[in-house]
N, C-alpha and C. Protein backbone atom coordinates (compact mmCIF):
# COMPACT_ATOMS: atom_id res chain seq x y z
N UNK A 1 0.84 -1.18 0.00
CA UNK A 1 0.00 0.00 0.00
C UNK A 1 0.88 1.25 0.00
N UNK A 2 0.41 2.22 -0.59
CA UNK A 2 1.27 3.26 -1.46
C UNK A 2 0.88 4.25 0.00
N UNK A 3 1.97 4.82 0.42
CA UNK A 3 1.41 6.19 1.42
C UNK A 3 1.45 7.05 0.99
N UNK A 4 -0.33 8.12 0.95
CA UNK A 4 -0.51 8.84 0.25
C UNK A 4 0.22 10.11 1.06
N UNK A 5 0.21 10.85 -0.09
CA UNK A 5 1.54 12.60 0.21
C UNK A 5 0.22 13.52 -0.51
N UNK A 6 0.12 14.59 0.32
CA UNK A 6 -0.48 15.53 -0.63
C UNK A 6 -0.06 16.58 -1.60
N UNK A 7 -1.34 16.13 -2.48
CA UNK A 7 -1.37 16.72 -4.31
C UNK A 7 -2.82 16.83 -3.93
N UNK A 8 -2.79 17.65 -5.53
CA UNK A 8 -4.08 17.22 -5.78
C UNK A 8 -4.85 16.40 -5.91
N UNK A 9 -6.48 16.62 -5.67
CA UNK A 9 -7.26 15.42 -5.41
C UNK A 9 -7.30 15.11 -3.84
N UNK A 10 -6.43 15.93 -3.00
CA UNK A 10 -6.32 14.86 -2.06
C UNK A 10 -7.00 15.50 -0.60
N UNK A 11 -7.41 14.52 0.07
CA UNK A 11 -8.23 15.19 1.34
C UNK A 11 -7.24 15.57 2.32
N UNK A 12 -6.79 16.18 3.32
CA UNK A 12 -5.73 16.09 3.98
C UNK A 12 -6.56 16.76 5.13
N UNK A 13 -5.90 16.04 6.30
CA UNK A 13 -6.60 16.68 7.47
C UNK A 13 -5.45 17.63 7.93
N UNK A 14 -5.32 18.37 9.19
CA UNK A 14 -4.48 18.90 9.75
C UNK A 14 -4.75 20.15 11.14
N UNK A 15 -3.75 20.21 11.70
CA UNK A 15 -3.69 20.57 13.06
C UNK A 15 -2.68 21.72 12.75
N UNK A 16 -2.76 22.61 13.59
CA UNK A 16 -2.13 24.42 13.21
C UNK A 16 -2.03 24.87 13.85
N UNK A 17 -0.93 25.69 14.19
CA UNK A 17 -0.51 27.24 15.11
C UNK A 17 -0.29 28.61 14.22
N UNK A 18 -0.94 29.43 14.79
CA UNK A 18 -0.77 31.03 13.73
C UNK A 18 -0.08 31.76 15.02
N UNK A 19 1.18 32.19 14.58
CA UNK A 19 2.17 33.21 15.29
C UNK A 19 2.24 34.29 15.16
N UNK A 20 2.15 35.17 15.41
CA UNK A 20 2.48 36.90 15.27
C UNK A 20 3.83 36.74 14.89
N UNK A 21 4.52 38.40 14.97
CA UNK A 21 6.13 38.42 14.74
C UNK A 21 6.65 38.49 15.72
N UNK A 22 6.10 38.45 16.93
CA UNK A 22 7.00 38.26 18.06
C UNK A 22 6.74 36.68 18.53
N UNK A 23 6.34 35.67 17.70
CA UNK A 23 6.55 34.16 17.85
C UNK A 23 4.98 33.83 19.15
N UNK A 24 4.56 34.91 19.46
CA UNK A 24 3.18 34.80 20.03
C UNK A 24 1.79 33.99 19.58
N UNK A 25 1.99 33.11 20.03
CA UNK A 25 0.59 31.95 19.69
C UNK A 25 -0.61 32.88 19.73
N UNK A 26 -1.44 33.31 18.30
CA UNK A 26 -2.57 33.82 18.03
C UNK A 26 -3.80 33.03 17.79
N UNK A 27 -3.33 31.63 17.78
CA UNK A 27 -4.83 30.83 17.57
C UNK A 27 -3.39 29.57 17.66
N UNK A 28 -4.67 28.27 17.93
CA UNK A 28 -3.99 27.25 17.72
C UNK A 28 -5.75 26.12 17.81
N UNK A 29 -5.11 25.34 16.72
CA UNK A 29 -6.31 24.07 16.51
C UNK A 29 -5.34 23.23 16.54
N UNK A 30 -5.93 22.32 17.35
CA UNK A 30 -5.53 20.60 18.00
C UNK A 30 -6.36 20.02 17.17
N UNK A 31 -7.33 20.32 16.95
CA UNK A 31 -8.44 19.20 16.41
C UNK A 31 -8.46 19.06 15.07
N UNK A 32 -7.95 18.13 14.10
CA UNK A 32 -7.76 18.12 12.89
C UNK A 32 -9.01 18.52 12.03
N UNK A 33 -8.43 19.67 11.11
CA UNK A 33 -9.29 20.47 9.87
C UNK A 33 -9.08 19.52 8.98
N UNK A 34 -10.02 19.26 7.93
CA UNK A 34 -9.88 19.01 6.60
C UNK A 34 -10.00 19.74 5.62
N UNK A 35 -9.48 19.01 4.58
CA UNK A 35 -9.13 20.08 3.31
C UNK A 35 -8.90 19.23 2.18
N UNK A 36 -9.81 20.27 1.02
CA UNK A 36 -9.43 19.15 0.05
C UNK A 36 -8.61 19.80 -0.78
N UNK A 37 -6.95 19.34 -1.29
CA UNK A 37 -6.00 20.32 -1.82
C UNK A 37 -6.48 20.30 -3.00
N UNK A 38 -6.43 21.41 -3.87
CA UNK A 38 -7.03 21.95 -4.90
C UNK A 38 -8.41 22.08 -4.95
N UNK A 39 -9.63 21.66 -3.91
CA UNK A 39 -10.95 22.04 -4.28
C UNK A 39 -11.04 23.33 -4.17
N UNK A 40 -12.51 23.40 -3.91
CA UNK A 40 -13.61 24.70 -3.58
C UNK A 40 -12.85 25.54 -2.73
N UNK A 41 -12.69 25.20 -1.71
CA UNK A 41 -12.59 25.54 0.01
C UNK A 41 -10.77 26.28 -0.82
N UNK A 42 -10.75 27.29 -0.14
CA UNK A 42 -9.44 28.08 -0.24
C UNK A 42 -8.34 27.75 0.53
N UNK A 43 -7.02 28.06 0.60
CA UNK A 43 -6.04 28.51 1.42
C UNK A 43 -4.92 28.95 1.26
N UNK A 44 -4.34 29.96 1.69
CA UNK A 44 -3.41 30.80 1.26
C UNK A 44 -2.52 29.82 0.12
N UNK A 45 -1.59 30.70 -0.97
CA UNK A 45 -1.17 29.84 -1.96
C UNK A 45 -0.03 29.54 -1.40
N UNK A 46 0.93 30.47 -0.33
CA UNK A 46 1.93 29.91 -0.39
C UNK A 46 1.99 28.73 1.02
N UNK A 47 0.48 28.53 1.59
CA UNK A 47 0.92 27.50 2.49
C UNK A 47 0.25 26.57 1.83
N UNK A 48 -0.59 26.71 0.87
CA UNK A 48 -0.92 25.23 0.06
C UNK A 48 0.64 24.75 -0.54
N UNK A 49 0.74 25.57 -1.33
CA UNK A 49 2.54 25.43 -1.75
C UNK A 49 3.12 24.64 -1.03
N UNK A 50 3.40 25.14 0.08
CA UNK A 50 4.15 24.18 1.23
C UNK A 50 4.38 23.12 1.47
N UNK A 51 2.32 22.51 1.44
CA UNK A 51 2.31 21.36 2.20
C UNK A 51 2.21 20.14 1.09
N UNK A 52 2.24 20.96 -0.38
CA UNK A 52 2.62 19.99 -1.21
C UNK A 52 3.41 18.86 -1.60
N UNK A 53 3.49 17.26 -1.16
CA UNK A 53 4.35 16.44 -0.93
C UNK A 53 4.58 16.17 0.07
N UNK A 54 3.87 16.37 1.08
CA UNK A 54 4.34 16.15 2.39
C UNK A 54 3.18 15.20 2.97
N UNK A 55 3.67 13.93 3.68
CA UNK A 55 2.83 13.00 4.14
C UNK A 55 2.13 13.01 5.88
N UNK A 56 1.33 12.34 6.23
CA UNK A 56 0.66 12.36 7.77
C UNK A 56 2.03 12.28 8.43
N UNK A 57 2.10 13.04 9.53
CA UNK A 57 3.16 13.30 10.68
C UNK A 57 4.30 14.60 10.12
N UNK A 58 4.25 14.91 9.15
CA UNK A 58 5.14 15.86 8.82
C UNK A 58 4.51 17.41 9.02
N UNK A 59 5.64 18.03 9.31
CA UNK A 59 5.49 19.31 9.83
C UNK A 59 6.09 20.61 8.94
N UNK A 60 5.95 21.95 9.02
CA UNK A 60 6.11 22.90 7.83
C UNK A 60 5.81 23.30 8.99
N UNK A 61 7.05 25.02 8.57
CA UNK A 61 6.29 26.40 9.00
C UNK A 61 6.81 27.33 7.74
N UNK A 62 5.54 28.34 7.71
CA UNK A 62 5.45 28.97 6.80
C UNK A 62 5.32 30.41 7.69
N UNK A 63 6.27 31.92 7.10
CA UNK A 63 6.13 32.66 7.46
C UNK A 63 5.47 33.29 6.33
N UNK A 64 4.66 34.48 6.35
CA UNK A 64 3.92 35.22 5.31
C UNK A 64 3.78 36.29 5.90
N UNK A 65 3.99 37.47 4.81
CA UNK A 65 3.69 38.78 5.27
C UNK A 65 2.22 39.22 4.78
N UNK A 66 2.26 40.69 5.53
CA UNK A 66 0.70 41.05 5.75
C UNK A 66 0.19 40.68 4.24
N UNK A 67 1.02 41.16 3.54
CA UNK A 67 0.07 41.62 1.93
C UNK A 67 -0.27 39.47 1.57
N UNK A 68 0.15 38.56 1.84
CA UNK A 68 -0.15 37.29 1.92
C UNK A 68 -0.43 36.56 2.70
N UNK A 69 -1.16 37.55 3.63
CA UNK A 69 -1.67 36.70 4.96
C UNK A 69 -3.08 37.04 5.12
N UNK A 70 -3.41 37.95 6.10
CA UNK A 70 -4.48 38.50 6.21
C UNK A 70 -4.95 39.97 5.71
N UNK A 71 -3.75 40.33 4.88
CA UNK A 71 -3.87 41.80 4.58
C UNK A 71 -3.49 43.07 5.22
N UNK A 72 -2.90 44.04 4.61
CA UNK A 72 -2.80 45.12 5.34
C UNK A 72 -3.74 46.07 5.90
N UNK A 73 -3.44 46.58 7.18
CA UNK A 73 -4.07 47.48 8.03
C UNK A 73 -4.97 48.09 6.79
N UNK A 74 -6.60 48.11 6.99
CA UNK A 74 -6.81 49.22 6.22
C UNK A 74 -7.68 50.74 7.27
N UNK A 75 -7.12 51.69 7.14
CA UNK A 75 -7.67 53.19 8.36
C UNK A 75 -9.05 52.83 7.85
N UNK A 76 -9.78 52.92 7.13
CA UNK A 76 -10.88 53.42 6.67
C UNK A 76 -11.98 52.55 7.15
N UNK A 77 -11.31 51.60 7.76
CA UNK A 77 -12.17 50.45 8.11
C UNK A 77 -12.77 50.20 10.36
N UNK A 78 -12.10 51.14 10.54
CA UNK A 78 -11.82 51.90 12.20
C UNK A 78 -12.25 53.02 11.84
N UNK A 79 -13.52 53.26 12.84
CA UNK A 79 -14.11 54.63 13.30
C UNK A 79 -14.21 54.31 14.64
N UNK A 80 -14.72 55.87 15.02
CA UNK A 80 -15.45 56.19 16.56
C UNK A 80 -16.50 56.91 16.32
N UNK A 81 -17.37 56.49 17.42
CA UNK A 81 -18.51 56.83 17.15
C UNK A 81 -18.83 56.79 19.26
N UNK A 82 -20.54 58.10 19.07
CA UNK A 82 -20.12 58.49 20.40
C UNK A 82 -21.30 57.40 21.20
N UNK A 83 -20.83 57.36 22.46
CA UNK A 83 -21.43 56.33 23.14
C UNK A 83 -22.95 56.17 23.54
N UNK A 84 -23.55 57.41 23.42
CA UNK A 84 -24.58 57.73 23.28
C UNK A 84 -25.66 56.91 22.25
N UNK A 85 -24.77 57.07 20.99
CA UNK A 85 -25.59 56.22 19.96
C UNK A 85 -25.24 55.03 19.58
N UNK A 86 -24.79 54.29 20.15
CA UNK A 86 -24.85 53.05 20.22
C UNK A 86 -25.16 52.06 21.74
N UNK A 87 -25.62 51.29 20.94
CA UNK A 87 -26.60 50.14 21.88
C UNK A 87 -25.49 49.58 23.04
N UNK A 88 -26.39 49.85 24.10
CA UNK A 88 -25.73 49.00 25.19
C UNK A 88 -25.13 47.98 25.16
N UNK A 89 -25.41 47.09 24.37
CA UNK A 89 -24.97 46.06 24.45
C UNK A 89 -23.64 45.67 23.61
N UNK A 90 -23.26 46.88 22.82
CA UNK A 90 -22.06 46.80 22.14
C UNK A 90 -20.85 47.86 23.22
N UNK A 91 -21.47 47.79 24.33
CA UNK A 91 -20.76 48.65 24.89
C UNK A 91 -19.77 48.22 25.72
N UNK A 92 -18.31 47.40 24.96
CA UNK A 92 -17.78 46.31 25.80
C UNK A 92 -16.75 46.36 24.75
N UNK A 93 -15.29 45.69 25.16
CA UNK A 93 -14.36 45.92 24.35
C UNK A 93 -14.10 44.38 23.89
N UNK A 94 -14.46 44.10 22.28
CA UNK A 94 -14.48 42.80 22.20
C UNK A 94 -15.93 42.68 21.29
N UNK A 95 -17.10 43.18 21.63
CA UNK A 95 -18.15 43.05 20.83
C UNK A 95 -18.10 43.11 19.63
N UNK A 96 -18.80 42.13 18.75
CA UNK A 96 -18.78 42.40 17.68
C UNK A 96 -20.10 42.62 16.88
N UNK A 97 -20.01 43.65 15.99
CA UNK A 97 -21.34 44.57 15.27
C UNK A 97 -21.73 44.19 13.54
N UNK A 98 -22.59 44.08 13.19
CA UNK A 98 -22.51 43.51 11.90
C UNK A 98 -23.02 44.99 11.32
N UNK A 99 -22.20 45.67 10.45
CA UNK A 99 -22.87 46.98 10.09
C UNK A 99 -23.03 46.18 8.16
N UNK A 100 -24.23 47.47 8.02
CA UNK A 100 -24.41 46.60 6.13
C UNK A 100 -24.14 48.07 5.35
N UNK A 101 -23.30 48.13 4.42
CA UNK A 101 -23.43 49.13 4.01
C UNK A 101 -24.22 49.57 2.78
N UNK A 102 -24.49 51.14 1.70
CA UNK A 102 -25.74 50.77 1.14
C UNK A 102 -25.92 50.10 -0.17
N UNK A 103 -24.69 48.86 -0.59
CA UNK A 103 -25.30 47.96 -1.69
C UNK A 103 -25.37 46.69 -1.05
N UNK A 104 -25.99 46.87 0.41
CA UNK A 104 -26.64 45.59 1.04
C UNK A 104 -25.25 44.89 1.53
N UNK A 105 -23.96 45.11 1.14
CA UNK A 105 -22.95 44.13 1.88
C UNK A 105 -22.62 44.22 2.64
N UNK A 106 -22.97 43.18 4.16
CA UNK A 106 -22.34 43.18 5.43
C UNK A 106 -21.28 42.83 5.62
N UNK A 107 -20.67 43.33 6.76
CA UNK A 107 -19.10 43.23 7.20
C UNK A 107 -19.42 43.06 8.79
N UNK A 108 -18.25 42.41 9.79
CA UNK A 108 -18.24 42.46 10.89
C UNK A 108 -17.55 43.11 11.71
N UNK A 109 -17.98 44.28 12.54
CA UNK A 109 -16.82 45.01 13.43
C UNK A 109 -16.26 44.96 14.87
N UNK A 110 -15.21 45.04 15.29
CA UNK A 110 -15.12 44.89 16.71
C UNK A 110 -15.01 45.66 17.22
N UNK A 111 -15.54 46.04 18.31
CA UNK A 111 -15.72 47.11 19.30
C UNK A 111 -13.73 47.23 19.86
N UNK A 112 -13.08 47.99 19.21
CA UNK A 112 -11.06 47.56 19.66
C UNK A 112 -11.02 48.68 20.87
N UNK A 113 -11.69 49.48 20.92
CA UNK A 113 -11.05 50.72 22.06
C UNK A 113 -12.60 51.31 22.43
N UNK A 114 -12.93 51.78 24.03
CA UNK A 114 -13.60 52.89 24.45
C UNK A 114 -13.43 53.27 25.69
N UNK A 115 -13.94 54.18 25.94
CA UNK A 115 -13.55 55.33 26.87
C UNK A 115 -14.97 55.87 27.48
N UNK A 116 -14.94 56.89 28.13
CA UNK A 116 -16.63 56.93 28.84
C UNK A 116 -17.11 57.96 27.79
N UNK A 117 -17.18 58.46 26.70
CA UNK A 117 -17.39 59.13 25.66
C UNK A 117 -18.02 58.58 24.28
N UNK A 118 -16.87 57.41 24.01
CA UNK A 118 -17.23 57.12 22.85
C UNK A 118 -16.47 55.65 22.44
N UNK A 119 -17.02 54.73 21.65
CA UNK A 119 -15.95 53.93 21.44
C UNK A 119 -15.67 53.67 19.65
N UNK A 120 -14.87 52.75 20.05
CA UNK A 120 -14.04 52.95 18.53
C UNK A 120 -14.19 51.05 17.78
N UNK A 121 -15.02 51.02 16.56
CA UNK A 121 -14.99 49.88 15.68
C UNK A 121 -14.18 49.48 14.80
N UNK A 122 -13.42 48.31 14.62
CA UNK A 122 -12.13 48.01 13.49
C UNK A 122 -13.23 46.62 12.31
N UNK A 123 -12.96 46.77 11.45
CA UNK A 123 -13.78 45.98 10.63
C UNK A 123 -12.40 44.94 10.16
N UNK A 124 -11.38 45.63 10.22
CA UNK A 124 -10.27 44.86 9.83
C UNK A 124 -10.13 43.21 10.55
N UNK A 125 -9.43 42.21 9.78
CA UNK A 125 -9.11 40.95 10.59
C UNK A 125 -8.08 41.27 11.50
N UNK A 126 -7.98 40.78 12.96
CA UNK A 126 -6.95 40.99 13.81
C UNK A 126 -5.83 40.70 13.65
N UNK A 127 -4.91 40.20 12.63
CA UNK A 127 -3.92 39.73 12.13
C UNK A 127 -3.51 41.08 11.06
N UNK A 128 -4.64 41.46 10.49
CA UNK A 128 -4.13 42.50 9.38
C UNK A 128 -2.81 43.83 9.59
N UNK A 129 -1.68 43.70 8.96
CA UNK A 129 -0.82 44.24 8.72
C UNK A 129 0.41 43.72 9.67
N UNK A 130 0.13 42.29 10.12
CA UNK A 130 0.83 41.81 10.58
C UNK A 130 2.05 40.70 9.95
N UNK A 131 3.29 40.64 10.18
CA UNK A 131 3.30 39.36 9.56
C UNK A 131 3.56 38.04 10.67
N UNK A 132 2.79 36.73 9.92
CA UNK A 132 2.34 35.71 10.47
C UNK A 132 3.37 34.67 10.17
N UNK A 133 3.04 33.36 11.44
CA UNK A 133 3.69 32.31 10.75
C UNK A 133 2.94 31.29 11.02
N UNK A 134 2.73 30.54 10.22
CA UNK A 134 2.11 29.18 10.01
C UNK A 134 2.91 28.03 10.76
N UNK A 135 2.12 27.00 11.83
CA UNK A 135 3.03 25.94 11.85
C UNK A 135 1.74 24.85 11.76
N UNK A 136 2.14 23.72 10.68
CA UNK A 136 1.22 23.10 10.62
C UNK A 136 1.70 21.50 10.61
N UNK A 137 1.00 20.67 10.82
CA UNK A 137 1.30 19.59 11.15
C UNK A 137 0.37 18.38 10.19
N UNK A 138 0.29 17.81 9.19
CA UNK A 138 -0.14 17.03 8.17
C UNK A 138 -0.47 16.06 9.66
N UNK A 139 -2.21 15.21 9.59
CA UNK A 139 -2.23 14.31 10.59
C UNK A 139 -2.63 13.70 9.51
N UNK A 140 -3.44 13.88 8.39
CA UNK A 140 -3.78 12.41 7.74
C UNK A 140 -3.97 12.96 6.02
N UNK A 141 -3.67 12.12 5.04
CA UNK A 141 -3.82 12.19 3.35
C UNK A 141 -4.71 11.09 3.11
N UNK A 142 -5.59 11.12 1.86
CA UNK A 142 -6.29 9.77 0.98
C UNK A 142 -6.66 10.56 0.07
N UNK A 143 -7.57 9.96 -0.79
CA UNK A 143 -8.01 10.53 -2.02
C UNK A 143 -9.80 11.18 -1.43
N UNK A 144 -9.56 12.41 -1.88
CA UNK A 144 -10.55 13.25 -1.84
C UNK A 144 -11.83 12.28 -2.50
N UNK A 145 -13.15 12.85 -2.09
CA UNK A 145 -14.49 12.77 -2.54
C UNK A 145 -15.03 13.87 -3.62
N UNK A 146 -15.67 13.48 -4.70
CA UNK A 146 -16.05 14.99 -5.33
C UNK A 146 -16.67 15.62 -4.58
N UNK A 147 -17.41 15.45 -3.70
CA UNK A 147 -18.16 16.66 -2.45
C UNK A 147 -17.09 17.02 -2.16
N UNK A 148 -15.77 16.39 -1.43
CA UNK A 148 -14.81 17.37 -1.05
C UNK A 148 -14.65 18.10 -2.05
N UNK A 149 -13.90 18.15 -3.04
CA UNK A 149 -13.15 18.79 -3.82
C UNK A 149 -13.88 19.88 -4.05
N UNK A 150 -15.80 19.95 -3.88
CA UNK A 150 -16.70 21.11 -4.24
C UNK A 150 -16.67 21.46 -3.20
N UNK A 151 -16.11 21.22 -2.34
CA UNK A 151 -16.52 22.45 -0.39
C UNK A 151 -17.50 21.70 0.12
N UNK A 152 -18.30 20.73 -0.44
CA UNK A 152 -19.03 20.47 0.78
C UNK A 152 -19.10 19.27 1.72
N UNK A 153 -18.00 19.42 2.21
CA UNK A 153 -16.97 18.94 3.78
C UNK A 153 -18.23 19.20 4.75
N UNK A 154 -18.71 18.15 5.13
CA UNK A 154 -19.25 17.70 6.35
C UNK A 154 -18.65 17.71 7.81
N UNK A 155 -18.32 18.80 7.77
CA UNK A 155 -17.37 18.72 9.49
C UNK A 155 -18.09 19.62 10.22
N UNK A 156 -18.03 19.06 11.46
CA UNK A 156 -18.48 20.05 12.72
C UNK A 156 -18.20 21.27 12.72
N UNK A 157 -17.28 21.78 12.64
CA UNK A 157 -16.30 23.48 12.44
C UNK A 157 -15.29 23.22 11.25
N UNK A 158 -15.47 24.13 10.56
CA UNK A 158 -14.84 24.34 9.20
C UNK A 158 -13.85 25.53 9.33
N UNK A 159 -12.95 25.37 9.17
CA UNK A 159 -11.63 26.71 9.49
C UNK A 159 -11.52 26.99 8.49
N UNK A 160 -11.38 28.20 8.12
CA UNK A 160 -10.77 29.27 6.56
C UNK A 160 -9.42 29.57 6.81
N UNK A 161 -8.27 28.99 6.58
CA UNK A 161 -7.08 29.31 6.44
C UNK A 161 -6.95 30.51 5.27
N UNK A 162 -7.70 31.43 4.75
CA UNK A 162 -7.59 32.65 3.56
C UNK A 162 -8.50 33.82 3.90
């Protein structure tokens, strides 16, 4: 029996750490994600790149900067607004606000800073203008399903590595 390495076609599960630049653990999953390499479902190119050829138990780290990670800082995406007009219940550092803007497309914001005045919303991802590092750990390869390969992966929690 041939041990499968991932390519395309192929389902691959896997387990992950995302680092800041000071080597600071920003997320970490124990619980193996799946993925089907080359389907539907996205992930950054240069850590698909990576994990290309590499079989269950093998390990990669991938560093990526902002502009190939989560993107750079964008200002325009952080306001303040005064405390008055907004709802109590966003009144907490950490909340998050779904504002729609007017061709109907919603975005999600986090409440990042307030003060007894007013507080302040970032729409940006918390990683943005950072650079990151990937450490990932291959737990299992076989040959994908065409549902995989179209995204529709039957898993409890589905992670977006993009």
């Amino acid at each position: 029996m041939t041990e499968h390495r991932v390519a395309r076609n192929k389902y691959v599960e896997f387990t992950y750490q995302i680092a800041d630049e000071n080597g600071d653990v920003v997320e970490e999953v124990n619980r193996p994600v799946g993925y089907a390499y080359g389907g539907a479902q996205q992930m950054f190119d240069q850590l698909e790149a990576a994990i290309e050829g590499l079989k269950a138990g093998e390990k990669i780290s991938v560093e990526l900067p902002p502009s190939e990670a989560f993107g750079e800082h964008d200002p325009s995406l952080s306001f303040s607004e005064e405390l008055s007009n907004v709802p109590p219940q966003y009144h907490r550092i950490g909340a998050q606000v779904e504002m729609q803007n007017e061709n109907g497309e919603s975005k999600v914001f986090v409440v990042s800073a307030m003060d007894d005045k007013s507080l302040t919303v970032d729409g940006n991802h918390p990683m943005a203008g950072k650079k990151v590092s990937f450490n990932l750990t291959v737990v299992m390869v076989r040959d994908a399903t065409s549902e995989e390969m179209d995204g529709k992966l039957n898993l409890p929690e589905q992670h977006s590595l993009h």
